[in-house]
C-alpha atoms as a PDB file:
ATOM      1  CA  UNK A   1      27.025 -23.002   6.537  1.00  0.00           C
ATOM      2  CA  UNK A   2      29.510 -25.465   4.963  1.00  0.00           C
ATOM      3  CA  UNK A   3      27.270 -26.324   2.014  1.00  0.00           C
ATOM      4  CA  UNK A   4      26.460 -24.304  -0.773  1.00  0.00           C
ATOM      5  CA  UNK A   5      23.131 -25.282  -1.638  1.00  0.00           C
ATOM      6  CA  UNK A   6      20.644 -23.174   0.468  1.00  0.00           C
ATOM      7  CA  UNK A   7      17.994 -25.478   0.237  1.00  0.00           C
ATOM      8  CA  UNK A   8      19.509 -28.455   1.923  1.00  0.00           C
ATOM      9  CA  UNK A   9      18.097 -27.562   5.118  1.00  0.00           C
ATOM     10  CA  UNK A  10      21.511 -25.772   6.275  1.00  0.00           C
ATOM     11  CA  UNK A  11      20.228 -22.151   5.908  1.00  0.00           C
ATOM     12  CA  UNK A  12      18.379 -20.739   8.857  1.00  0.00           C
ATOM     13  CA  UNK A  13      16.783 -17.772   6.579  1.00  0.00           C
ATOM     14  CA  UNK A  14      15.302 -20.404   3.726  1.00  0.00           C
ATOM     15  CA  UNK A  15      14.320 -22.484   6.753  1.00  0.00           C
ATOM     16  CA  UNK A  16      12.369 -19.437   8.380  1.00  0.00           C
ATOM     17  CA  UNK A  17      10.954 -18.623   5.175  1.00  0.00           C
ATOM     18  CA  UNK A  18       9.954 -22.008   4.354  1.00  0.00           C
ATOM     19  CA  UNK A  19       7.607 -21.986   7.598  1.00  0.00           C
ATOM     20  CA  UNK A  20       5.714 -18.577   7.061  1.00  0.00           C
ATOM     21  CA  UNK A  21       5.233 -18.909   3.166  1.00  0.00           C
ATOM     22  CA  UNK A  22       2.269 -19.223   1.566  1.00  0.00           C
ATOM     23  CA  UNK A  23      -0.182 -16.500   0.645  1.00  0.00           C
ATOM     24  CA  UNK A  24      -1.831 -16.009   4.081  1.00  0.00           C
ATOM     25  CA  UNK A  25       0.259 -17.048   7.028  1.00  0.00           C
ATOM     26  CA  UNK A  26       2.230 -13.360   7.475  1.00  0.00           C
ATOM     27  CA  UNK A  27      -1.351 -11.218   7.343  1.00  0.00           C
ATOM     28  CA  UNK A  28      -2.388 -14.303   9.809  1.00  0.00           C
ATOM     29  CA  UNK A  29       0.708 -13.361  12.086  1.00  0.00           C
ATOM     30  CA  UNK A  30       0.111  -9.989  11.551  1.00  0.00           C
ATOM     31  CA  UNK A  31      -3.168  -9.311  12.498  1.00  0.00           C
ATOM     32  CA  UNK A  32      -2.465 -11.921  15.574  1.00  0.00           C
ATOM     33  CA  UNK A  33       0.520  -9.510  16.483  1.00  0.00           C
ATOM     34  CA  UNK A  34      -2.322  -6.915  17.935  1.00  0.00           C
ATOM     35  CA  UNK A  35      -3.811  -9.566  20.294  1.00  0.00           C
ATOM     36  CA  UNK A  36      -5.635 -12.857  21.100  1.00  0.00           C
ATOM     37  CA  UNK A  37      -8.603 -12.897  18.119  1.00  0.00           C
ATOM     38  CA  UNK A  38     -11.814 -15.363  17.005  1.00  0.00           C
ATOM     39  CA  UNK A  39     -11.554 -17.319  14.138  1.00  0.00           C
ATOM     40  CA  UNK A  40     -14.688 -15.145  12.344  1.00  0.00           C
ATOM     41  CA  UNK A  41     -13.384 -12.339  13.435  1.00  0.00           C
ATOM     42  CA  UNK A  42      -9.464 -12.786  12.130  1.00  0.00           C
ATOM     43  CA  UNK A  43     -11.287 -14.120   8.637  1.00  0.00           C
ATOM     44  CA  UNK A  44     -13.190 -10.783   8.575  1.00  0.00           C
ATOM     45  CA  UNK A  45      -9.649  -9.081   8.827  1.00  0.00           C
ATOM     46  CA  UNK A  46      -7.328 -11.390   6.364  1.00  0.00           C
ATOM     47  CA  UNK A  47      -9.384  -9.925   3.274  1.00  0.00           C
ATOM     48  CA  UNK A  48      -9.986 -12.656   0.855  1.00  0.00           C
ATOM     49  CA  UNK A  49      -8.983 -15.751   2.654  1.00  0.00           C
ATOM     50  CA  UNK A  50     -11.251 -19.028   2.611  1.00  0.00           C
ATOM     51  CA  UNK A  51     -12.360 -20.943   5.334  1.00  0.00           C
ATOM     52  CA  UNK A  52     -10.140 -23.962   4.090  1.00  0.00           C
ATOM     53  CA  UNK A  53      -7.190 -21.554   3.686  1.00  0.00           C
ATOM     54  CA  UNK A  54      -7.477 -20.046   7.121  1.00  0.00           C
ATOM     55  CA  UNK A  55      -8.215 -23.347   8.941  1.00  0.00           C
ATOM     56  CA  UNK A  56      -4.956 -24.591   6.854  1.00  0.00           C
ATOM     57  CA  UNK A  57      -2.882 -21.621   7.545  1.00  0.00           C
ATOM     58  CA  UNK A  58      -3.782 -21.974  11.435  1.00  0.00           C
ATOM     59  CA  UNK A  59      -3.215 -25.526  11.808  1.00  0.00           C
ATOM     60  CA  UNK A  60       0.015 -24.873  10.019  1.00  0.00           C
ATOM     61  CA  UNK A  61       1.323 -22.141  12.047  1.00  0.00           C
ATOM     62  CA  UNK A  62       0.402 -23.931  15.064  1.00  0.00           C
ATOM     63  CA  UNK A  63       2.181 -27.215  14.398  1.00  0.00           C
ATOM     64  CA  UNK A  64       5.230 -24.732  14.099  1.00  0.00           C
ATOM     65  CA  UNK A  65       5.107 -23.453  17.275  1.00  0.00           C
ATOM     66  CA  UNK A  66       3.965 -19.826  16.164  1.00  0.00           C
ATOM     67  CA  UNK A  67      -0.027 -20.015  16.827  1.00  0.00           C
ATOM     68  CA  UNK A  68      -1.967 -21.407  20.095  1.00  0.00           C
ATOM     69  CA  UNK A  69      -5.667 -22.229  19.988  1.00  0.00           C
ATOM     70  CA  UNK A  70      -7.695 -21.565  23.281  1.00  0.00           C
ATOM     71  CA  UNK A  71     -10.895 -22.904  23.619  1.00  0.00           C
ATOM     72  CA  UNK A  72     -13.323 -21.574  25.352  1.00  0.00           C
ATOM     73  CA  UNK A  73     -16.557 -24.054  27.064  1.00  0.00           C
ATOM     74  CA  UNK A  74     -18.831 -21.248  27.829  1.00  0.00           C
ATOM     75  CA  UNK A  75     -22.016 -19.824  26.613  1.00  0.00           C
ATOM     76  CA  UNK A  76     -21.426 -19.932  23.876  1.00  0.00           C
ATOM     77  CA  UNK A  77     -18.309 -21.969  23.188  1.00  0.00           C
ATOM     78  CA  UNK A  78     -15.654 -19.929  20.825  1.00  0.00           C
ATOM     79  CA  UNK A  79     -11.965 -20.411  19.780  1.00  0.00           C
ATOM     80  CA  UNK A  80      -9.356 -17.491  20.095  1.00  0.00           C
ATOM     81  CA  UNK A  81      -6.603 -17.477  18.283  1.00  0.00           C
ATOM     82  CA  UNK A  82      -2.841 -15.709  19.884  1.00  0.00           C
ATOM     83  CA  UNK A  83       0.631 -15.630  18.906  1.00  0.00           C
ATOM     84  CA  UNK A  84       2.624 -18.650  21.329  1.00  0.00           C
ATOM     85  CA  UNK A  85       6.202 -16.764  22.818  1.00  0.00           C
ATOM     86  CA  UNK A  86       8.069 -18.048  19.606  1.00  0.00           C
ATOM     87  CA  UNK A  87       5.083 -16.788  17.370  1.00  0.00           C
ATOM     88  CA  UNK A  88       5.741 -13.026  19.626  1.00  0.00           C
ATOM     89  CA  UNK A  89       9.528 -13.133  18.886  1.00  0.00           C
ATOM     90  CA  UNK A  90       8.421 -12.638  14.610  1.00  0.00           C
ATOM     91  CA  UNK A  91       6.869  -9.177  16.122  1.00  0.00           C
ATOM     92  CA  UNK A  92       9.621  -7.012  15.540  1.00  0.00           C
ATOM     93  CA  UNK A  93      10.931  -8.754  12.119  1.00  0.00           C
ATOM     94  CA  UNK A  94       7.110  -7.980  10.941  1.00  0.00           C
ATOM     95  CA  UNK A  95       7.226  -4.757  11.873  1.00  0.00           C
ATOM     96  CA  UNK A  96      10.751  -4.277  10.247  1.00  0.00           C
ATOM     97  CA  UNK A  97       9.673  -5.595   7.295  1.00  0.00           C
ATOM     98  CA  UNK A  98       6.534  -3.436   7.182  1.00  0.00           C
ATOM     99  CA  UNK A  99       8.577  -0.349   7.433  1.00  0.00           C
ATOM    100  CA  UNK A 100      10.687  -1.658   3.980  1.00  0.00           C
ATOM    101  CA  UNK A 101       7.380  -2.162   2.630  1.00  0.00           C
ATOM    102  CA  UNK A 102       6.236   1.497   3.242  1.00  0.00           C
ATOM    103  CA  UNK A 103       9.604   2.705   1.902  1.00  0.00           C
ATOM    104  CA  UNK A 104       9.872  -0.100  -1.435  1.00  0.00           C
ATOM    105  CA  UNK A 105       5.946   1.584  -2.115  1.00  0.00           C
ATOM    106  CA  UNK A 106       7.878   5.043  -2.317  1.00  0.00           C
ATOM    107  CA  UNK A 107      10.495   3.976  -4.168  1.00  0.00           C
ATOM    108  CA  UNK A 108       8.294   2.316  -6.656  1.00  0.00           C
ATOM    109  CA  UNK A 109       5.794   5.180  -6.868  1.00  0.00           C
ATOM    110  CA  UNK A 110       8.868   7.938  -7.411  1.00  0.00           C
ATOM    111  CA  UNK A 111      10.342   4.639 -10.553  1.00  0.00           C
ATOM    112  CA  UNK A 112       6.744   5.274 -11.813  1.00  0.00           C
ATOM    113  CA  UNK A 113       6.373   8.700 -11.564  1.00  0.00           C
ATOM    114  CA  UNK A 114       9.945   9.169 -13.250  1.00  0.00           C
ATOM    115  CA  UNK A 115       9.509   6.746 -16.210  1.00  0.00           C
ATOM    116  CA  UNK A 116       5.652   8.400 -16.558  1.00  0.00           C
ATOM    117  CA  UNK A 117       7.472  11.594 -16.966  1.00  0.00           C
ATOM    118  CA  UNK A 118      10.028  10.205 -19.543  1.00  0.00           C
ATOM    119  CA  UNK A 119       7.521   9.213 -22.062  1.00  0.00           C
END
């Protein structure tokens, strides 16, 4: 990195970041991670998420590379949704970062319980 400024487009991390912000596009990647899902099915699962937003958040992640839409002709015609190769390679980082979640709630809770116990 032979810039300073992160934001320039020179940092990989802010780059990465850039493409999976938003509210809903890590639960989206995260409830893909477990398999190929249904639109209805994967707005049943991201709690609270519009149509607009999940549309949005799918076309999104699949102009990045990270989401694949397979549609099906049958009786009756439905859409999965699935995680492309590059989309499968976030796996482990989600599940890493899940696991600092779990521990940052424990810390937090213990910070709480402590300052609770000061007053």
């Amino acid at each position: 990195m032979s810039d300073n400024n992160l934001y320039n487009g020179s940092c990989e991390v802010v780059n990465a970041l850039n493409l999976l912000s938003g509210r809903w596009k890590l639960p989206i990647l995260w409830k893909l991670s477990y398999g190929n899902i249904r639109y209805n099915e994967l707005k049943r699962q991201v709690h609270g998420i519009t149509n607009i937003m999940l549309t949005r958040s799918l076309q999104e992640l699949e102009a990045h590379g990270l989401v694949s839409r397979i549609q099906y002709s049958e009786i009756p015609p439905h859409v999965e949704y699935c995680l492309t190769k590059s989309g499968q390679k976030l796996v482990p980082a989600l599940h890493e970062l899940k696991k600092w979640g779990e521990e940052q709630a424990i810390l937090e809770r213990q910070l709480h319980s402590t300052s609770n116990n000061k007053e």
